[in-house]
Structure formats: structure tokens, C-alpha cells
N, C-alpha and C. Protein backbone atom coordinates (compact mmCIF):
# COMPACT_ATOMS: atom_id res chain seq x y z
N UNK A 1 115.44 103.52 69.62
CA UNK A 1 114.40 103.34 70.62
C UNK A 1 114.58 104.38 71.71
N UNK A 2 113.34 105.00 71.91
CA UNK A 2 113.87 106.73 72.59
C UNK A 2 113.65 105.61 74.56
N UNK A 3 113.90 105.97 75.81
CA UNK A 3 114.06 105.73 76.87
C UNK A 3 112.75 105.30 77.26
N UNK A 4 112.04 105.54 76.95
CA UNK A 4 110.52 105.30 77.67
C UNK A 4 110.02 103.82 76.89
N UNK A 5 110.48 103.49 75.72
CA UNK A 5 110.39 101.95 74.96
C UNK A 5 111.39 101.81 75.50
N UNK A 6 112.41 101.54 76.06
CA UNK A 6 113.38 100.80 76.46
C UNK A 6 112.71 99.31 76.71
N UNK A 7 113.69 98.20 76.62
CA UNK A 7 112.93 96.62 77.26
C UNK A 7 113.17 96.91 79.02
N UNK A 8 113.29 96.25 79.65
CA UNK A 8 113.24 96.09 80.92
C UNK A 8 114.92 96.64 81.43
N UNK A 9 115.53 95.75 80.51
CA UNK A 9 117.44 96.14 81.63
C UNK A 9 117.87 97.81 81.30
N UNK A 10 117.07 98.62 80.08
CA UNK A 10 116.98 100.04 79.76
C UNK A 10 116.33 100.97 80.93
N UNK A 11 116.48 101.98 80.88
CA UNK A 11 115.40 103.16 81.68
C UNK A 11 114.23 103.03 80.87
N UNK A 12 113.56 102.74 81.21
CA UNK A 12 112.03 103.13 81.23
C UNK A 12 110.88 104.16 82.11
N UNK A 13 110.95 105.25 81.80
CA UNK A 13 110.19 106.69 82.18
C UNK A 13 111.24 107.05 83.37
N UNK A 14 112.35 106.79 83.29
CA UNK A 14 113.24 106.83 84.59
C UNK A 14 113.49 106.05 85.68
N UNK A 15 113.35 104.76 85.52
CA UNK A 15 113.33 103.53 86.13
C UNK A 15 114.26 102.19 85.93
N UNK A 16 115.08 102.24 86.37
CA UNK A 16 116.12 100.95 85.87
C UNK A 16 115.16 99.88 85.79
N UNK A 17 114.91 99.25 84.73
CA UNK A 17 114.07 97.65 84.52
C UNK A 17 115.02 96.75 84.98
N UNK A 18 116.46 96.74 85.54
CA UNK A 18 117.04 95.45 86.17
C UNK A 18 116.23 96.02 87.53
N UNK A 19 116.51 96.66 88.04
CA UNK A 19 116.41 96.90 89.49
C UNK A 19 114.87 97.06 89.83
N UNK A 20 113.94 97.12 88.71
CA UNK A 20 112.28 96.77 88.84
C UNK A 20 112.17 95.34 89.14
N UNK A 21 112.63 94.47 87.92
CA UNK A 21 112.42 93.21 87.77
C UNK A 21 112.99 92.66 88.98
N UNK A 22 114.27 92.76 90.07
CA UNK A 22 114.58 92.36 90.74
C UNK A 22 113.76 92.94 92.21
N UNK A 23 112.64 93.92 91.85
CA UNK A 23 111.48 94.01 92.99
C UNK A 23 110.60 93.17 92.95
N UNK A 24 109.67 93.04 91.72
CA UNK A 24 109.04 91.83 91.42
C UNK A 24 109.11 90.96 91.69
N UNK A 25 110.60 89.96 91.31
CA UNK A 25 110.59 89.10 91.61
C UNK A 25 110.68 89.25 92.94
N UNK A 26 111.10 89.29 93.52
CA UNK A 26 111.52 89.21 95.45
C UNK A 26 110.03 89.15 96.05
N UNK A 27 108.94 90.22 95.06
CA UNK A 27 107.80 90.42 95.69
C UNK A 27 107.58 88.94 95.47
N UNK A 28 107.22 88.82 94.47
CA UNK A 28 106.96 87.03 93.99
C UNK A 28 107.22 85.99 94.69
N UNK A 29 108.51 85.94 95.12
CA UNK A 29 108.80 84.94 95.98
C UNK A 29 108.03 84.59 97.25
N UNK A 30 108.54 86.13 97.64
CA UNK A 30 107.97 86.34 99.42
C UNK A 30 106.31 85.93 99.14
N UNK A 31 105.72 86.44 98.34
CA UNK A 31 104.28 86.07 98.45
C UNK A 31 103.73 84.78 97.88
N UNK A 32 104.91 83.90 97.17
CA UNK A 32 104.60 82.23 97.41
C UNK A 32 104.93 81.60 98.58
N UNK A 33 105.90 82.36 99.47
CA UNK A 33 106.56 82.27 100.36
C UNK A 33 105.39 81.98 102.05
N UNK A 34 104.85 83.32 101.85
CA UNK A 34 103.98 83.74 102.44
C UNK A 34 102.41 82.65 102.46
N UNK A 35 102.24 82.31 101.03
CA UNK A 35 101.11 81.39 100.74
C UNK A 35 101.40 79.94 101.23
N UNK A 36 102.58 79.79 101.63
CA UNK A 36 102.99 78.49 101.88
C UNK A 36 102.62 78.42 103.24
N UNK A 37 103.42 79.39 104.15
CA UNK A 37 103.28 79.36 105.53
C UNK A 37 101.48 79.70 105.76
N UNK A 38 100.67 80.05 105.18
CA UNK A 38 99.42 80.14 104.97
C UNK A 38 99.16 79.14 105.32
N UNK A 39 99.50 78.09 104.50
CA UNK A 39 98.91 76.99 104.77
C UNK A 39 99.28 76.29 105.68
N UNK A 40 100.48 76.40 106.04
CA UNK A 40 101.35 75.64 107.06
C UNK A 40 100.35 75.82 108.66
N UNK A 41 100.01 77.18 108.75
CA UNK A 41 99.48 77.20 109.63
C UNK A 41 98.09 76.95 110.00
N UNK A 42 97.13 77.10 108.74
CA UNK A 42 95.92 76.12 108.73
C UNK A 42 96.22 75.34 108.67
N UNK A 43 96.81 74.16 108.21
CA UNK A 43 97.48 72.74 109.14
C UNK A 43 97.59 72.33 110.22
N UNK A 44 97.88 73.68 110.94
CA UNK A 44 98.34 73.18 112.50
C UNK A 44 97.04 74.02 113.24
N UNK A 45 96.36 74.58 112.84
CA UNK A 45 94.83 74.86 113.79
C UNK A 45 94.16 73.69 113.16
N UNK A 46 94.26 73.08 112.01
CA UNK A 46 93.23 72.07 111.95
C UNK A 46 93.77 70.85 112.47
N UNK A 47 95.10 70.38 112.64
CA UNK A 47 95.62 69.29 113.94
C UNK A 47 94.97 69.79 114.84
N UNK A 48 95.21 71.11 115.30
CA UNK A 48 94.82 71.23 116.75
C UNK A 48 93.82 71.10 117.20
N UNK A 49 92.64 71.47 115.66
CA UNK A 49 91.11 71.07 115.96
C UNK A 49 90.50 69.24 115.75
N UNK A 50 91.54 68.62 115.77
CA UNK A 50 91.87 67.31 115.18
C UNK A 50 91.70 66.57 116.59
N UNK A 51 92.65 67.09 117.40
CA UNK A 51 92.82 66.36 119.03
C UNK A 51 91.57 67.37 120.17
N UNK A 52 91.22 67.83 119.11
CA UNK A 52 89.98 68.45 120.68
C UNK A 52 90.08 69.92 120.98
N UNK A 53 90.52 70.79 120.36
CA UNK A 53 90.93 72.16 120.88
C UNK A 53 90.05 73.08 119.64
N UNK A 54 89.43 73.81 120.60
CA UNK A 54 88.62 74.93 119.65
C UNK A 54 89.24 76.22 118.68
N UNK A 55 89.43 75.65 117.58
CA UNK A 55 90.46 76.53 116.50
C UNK A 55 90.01 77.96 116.78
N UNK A 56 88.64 78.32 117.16
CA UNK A 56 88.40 79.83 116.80
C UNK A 56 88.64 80.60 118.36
N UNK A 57 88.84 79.62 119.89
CA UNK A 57 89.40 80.29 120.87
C UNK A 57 90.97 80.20 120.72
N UNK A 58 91.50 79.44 119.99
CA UNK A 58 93.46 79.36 118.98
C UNK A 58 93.65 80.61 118.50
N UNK A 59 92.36 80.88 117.78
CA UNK A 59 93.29 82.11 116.67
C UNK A 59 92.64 83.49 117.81
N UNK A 60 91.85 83.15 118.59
CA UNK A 60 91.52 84.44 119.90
C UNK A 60 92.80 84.52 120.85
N UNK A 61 93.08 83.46 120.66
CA UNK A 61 94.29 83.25 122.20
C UNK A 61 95.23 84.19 121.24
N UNK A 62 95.82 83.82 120.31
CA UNK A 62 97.28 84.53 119.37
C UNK A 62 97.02 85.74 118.73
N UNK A 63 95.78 86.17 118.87
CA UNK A 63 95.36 87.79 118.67
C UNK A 63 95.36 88.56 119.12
N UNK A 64 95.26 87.60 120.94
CA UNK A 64 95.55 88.57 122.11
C UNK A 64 96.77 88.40 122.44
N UNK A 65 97.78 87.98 122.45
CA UNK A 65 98.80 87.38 122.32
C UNK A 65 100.05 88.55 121.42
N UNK A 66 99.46 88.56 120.55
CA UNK A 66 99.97 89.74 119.74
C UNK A 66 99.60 91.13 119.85
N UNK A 67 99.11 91.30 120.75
CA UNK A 67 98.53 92.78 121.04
C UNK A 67 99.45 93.30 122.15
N UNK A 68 100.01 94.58 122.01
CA UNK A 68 100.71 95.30 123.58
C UNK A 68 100.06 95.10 124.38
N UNK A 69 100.33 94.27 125.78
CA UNK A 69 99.80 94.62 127.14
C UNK A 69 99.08 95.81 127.58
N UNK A 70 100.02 96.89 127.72
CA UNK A 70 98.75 97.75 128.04
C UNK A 70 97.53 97.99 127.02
N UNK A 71 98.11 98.21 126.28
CA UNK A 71 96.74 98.02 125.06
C UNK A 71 95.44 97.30 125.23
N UNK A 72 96.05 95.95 125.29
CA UNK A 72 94.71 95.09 125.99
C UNK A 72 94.60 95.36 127.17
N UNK A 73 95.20 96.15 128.32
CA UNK A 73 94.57 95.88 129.53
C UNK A 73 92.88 97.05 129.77
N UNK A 74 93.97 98.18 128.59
CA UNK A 74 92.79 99.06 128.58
C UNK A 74 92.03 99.09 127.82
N UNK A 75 91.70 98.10 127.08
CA UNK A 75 90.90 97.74 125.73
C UNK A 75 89.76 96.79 126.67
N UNK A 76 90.44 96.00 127.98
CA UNK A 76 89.64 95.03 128.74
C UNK A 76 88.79 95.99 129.94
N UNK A 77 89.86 97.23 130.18
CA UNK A 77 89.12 97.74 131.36
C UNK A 77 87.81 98.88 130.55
N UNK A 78 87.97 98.95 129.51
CA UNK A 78 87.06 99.86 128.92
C UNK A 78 85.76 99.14 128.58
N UNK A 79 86.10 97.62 128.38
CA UNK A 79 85.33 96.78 128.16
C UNK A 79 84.32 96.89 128.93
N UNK A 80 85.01 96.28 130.15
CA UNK A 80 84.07 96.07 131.72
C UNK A 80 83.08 97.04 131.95
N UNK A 81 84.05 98.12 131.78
CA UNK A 81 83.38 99.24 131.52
C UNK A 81 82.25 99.42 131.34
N UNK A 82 81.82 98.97 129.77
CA UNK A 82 80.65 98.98 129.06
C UNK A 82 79.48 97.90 129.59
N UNK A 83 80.28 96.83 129.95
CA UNK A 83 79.37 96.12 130.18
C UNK A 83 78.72 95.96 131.46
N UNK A 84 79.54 96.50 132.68
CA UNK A 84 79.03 96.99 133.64
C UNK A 84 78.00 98.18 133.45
N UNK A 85 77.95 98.75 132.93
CA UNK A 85 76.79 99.80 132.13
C UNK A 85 75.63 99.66 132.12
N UNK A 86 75.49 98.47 131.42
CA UNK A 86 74.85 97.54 130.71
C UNK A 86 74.29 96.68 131.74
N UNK A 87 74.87 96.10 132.66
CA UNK A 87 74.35 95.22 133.64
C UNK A 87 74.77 93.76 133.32
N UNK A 88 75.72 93.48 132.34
CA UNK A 88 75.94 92.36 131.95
C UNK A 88 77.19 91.63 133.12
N UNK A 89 77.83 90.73 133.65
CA UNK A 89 78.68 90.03 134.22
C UNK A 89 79.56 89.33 133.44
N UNK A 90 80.44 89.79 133.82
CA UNK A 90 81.98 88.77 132.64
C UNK A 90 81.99 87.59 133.05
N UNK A 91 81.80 87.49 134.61
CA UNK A 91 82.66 86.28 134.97
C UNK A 91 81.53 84.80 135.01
């Protein structure tokens, strides 16, 4: 069997198949892993939309939340910006 048929624990086109299969899997995991906490956390915006709290200003609050400070400050002052332009009022 020339290298390129190799099964998986052989070289294949120059590729260790242990050290593939052990990417895979890891990918595998992490992304059941990942699907779990998925849900974990639509769970807890839909409690939260359960007792009275608006899920879609939740996932606005933790978007801004996750953004660099200055980032948003000048993402907000560019805003105003525009909308002062415009003639519109934020507040």
C-alpha cells in the first residue's frame, strides 16, 4: 500500500492520520461542547424573558458589553453625529 492509501495511523499525502484524527475529534467535542452552552444560554434569556425582562435589550446590553470602550464611545459619538444631521434627538 504506497503512502497516500495509507488507513488513518499511516501518512496519508504527508499527514500523520493519528495526529488528524486527534484534530477532529477535539474539533468534535468542542463543537458539541459549544452546542450545549448554546443552549444553556437560550435558557437563561428565555428565564429572563420568563420574569419580565426584554431578551432582545439582554442580548443589546452583552453586545455592548463586549465591545472596547473606546470603540463604542466613538461608534456612539459618530452616531450622534449622524443623527444630529438629520435632526433626530436621542434622548
Amino acid at each position: 500500500m504506497s503512502d497516500e492509501q495509507g488507513s488513518f495511523g499511516e501518512v496519508q499525502g504527508g499527514v500523520a492520520g493519528d495526529k488528524l484524527r486527534s484534530f477532529i475529534e477535539r474539533i468534535q467535542r468542542l463543537e458539541e461542547e459549544k452546542a450545549t452552552i448554546a443552549g444553556d444560554i437560550k435558557d437563561v434569556y428565555n428565564q429572563a424573558g420568563s420574569e419580565g425582562f426584554d431578551k432582545k435589550i439582554l442580548r443589546k446590553v452583552i453586545s455592548i458589553l463586549k465591545e472596547d470602550k473606546d470603540k463604542r464611545q466613538e461608534f456612539e459619538s459618530v452616531l450622534d453625529t449622524y443623527l444630529a444631521a438629520l435632526g433626530v434627538d436621542r434622548d
